[in-house]
PDB file of N, CA and C in Angstrom:
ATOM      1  N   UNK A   1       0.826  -1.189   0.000  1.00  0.00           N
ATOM      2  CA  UNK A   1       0.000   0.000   0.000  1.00  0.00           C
ATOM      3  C   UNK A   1       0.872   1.255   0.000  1.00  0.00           C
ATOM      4  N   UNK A   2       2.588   1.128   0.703  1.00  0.00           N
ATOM      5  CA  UNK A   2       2.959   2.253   1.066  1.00  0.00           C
ATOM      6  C   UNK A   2       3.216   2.343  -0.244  1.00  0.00           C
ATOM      7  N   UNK A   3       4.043   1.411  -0.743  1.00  0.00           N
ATOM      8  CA  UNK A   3       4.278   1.763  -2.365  1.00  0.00           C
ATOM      9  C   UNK A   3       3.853   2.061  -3.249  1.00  0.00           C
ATOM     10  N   UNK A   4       2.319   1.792  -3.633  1.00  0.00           N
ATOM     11  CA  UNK A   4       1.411   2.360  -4.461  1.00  0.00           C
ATOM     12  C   UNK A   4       1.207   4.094  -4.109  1.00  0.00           C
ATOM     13  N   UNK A   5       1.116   4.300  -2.858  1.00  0.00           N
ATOM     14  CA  UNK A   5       1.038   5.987  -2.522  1.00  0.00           C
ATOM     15  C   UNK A   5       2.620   6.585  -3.050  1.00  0.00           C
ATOM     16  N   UNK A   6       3.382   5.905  -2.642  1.00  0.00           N
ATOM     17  CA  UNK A   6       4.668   6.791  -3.092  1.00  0.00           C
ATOM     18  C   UNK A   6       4.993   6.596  -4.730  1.00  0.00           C
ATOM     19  N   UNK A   7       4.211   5.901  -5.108  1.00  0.00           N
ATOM     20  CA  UNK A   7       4.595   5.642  -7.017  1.00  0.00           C
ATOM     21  C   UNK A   7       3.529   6.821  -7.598  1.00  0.00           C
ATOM     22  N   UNK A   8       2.208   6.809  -6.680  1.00  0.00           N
ATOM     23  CA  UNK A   8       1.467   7.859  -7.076  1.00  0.00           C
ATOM     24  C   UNK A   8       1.990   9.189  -6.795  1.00  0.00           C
ATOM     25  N   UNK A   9       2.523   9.275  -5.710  1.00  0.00           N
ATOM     26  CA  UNK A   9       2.944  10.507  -5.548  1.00  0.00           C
ATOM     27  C   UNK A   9       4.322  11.081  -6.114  1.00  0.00           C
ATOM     28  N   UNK A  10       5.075   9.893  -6.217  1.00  0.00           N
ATOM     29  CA  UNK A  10       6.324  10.299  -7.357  1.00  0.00           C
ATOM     30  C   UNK A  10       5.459  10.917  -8.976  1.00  0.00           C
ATOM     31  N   UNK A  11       4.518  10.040  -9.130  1.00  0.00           N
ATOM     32  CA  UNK A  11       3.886  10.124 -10.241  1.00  0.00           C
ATOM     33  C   UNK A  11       3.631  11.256 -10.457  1.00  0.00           C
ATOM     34  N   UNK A  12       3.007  12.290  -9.216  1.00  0.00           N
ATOM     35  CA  UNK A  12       2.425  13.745  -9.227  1.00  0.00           C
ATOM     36  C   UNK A  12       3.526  14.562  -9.752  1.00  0.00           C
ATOM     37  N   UNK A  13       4.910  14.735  -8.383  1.00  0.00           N
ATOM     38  CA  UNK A  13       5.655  15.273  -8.650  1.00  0.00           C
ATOM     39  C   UNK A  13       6.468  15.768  -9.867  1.00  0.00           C
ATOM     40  N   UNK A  14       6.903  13.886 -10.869  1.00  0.00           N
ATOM     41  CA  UNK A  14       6.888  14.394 -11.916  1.00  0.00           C
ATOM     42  C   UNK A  14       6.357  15.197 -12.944  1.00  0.00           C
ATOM     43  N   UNK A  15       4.853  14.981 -12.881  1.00  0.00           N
ATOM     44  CA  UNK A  15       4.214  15.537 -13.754  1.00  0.00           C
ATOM     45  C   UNK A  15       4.369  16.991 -13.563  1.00  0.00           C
ATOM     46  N   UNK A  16       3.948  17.739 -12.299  1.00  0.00           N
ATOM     47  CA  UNK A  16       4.407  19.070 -12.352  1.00  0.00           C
ATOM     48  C   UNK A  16       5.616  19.104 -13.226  1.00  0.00           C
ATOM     49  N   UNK A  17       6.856  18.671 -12.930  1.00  0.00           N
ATOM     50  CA  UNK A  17       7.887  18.859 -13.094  1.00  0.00           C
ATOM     51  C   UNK A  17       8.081  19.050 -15.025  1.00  0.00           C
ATOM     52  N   UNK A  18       7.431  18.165 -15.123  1.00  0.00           N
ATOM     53  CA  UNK A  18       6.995  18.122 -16.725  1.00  0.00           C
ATOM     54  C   UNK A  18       6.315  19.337 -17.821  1.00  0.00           C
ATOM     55  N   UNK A  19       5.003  19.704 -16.532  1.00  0.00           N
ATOM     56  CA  UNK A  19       4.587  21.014 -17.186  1.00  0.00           C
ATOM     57  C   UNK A  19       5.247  21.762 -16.814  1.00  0.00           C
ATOM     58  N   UNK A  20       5.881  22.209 -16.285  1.00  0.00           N
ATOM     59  CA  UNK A  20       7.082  23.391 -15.871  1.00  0.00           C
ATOM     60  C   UNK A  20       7.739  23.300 -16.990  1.00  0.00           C
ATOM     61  N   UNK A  21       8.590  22.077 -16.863  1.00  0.00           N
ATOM     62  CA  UNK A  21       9.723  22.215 -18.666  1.00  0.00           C
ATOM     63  C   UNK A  21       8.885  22.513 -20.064  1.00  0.00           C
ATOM     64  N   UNK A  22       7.559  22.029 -19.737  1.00  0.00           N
ATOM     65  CA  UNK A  22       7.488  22.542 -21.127  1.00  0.00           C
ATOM     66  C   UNK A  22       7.104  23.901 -21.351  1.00  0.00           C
ATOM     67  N   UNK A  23       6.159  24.330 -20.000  1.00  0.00           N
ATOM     68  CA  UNK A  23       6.096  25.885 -19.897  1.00  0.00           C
ATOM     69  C   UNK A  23       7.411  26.802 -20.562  1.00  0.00           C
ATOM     70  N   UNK A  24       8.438  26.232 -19.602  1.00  0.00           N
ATOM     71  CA  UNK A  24       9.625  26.986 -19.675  1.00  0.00           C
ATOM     72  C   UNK A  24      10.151  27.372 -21.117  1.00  0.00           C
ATOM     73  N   UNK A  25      10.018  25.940 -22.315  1.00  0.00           N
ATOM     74  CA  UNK A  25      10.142  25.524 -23.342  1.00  0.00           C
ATOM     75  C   UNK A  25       9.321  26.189 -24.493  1.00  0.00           C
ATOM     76  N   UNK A  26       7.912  26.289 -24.028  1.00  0.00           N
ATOM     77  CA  UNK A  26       6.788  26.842 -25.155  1.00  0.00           C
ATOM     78  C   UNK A  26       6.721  28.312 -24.746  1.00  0.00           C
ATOM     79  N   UNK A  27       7.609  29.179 -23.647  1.00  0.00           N
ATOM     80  CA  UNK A  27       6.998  30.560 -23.379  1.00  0.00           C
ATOM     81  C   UNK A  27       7.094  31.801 -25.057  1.00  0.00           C
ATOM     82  N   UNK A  28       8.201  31.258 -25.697  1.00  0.00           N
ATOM     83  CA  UNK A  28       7.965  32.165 -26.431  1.00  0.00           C
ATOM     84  C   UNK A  28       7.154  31.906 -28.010  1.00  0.00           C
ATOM     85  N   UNK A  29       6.389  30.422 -27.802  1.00  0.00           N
ATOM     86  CA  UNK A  29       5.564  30.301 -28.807  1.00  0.00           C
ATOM     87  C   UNK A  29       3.738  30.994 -28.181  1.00  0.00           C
ATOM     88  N   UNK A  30       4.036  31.239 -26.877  1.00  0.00           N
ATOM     89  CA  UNK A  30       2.739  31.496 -26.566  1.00  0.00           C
ATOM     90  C   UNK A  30       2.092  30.564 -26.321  1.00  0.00           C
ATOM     91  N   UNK A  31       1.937  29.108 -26.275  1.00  0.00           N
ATOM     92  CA  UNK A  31       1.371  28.290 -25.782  1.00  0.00           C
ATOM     93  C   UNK A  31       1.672  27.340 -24.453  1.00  0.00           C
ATOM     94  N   UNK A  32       1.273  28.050 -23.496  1.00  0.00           N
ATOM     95  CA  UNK A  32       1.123  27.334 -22.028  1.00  0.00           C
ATOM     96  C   UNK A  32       0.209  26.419 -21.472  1.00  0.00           C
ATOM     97  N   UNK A  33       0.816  25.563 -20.911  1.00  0.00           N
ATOM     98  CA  UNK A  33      -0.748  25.106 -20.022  1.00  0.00           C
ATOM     99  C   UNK A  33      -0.424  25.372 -18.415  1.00  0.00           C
ATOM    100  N   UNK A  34      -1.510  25.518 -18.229  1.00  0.00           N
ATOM    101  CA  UNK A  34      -1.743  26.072 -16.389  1.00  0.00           C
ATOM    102  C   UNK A  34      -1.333  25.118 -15.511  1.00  0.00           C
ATOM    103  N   UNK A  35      -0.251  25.337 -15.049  1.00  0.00           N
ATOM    104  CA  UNK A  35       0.041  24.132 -13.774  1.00  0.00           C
ATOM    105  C   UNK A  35      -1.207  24.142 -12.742  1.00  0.00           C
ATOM    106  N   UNK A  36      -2.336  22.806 -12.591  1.00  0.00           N
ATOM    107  CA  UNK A  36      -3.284  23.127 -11.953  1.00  0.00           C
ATOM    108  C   UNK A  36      -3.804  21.924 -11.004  1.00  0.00           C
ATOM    109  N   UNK A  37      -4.630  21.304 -10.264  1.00  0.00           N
ATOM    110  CA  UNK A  37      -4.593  20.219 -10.096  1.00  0.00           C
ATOM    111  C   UNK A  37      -5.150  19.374 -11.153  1.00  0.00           C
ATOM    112  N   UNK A  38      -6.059  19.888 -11.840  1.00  0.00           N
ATOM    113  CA  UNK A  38      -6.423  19.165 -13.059  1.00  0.00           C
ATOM    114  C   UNK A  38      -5.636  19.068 -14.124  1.00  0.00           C
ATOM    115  N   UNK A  39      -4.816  19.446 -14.750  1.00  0.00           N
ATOM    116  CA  UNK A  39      -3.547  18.979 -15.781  1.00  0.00           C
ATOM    117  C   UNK A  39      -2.812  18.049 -14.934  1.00  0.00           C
ATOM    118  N   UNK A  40      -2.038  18.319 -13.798  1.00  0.00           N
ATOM    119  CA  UNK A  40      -1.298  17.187 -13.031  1.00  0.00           C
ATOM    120  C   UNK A  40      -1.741  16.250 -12.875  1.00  0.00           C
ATOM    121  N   UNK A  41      -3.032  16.052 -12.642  1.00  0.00           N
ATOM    122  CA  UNK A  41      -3.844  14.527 -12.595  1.00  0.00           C
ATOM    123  C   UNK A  41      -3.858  14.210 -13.763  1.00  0.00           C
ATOM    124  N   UNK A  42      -4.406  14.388 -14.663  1.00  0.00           N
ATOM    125  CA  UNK A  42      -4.631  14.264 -15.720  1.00  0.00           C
ATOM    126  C   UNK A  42      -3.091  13.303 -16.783  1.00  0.00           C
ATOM    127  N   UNK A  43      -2.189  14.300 -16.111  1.00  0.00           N
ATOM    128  CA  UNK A  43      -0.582  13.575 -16.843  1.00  0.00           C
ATOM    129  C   UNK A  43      -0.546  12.340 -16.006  1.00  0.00           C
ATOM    130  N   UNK A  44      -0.195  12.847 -14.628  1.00  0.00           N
ATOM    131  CA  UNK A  44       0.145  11.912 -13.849  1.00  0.00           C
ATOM    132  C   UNK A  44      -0.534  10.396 -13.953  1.00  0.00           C
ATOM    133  N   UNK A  45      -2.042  10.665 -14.292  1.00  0.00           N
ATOM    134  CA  UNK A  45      -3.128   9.116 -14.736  1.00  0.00           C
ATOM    135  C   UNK A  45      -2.927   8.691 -16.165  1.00  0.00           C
ATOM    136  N   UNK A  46      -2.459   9.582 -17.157  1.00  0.00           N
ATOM    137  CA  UNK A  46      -2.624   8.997 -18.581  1.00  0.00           C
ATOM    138  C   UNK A  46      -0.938   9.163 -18.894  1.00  0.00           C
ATOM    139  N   UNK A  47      -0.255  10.025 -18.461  1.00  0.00           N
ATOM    140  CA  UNK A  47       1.062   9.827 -18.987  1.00  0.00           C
ATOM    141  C   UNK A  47       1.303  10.533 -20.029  1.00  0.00           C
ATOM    142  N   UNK A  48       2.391  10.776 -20.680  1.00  0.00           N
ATOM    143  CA  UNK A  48       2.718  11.842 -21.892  1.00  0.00           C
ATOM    144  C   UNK A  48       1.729  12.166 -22.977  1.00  0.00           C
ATOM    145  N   UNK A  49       0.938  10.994 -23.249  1.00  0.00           N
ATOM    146  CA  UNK A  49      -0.049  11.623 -24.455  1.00  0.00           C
ATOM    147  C   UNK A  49      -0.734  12.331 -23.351  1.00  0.00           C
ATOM    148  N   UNK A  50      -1.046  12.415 -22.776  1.00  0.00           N
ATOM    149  CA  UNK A  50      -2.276  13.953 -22.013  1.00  0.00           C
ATOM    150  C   UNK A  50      -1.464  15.009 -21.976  1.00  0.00           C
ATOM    151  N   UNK A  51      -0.321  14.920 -22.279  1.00  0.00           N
ATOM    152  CA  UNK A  51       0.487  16.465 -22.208  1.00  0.00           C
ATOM    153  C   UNK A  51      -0.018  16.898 -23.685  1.00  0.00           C
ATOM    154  N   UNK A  52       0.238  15.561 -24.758  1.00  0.00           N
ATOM    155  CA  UNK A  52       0.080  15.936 -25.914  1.00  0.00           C
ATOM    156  C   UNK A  52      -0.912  16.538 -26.308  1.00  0.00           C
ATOM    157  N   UNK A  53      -2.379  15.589 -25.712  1.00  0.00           N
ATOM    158  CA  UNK A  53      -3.691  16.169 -26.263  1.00  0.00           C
ATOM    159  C   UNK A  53      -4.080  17.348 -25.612  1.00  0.00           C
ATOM    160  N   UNK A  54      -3.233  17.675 -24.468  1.00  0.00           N
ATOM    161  CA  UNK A  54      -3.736  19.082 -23.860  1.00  0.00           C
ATOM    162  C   UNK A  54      -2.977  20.186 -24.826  1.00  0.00           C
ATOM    163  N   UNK A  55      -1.959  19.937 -25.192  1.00  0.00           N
ATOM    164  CA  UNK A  55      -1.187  20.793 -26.070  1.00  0.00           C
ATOM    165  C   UNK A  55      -2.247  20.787 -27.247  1.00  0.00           C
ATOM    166  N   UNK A  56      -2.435  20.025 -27.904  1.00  0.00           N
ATOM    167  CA  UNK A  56      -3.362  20.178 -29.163  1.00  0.00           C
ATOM    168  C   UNK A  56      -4.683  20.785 -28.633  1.00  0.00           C
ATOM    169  N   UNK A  57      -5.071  20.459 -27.324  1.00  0.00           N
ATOM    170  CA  UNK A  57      -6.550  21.182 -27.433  1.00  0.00           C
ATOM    171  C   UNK A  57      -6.272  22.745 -27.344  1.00  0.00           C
ATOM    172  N   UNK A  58      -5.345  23.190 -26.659  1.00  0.00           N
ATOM    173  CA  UNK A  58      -4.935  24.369 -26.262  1.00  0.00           C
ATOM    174  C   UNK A  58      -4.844  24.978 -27.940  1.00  0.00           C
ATOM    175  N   UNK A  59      -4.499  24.415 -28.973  1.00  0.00           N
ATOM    176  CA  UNK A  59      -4.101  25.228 -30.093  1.00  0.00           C
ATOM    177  C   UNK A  59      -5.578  25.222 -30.787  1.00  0.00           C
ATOM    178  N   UNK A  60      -5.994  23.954 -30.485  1.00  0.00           N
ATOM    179  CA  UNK A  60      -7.280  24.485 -31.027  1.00  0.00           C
ATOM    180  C   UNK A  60      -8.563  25.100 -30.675  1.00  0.00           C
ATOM    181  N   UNK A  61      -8.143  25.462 -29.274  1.00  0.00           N
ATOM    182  CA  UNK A  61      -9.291  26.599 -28.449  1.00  0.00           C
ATOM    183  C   UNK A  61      -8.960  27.799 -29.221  1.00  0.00           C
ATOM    184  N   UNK A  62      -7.588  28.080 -28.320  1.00  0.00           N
ATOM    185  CA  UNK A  62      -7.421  29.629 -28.296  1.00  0.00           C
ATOM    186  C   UNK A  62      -5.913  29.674 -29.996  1.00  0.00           C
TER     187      UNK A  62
END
């Protein structure tokens, strides 16, 4: 059990860590996503394609 909480919670950490680099990465194309609890879950449960499809929805909102 302890291990499943600390794989989840490594899991979180990274993911911030993830939208940060790419923040850092996309600032001068103008496309960010909001470090929020909902993007971090979101990576952290589906893994790199949810960075992807949030990146694509983001271009095709705004």
């Amino acid at each position: 059990m302890i291990k499943k909480c600390y794989s989840f919670f490594k899991r979180i950490v990274f993911s911030g860590f993830l939208i940060y680099g790419y923040n850092i990465l996309a600032a001068p194309l103008n496309v960010i996503i909001p470090i929020n609890i909902i993007t971090i879950l979101a990576i952290s449960m589906l893994g790199f394609p949810a960075l992807l499809s949030l990146i694509f929805i983001h271009i095709i909102v705004f």
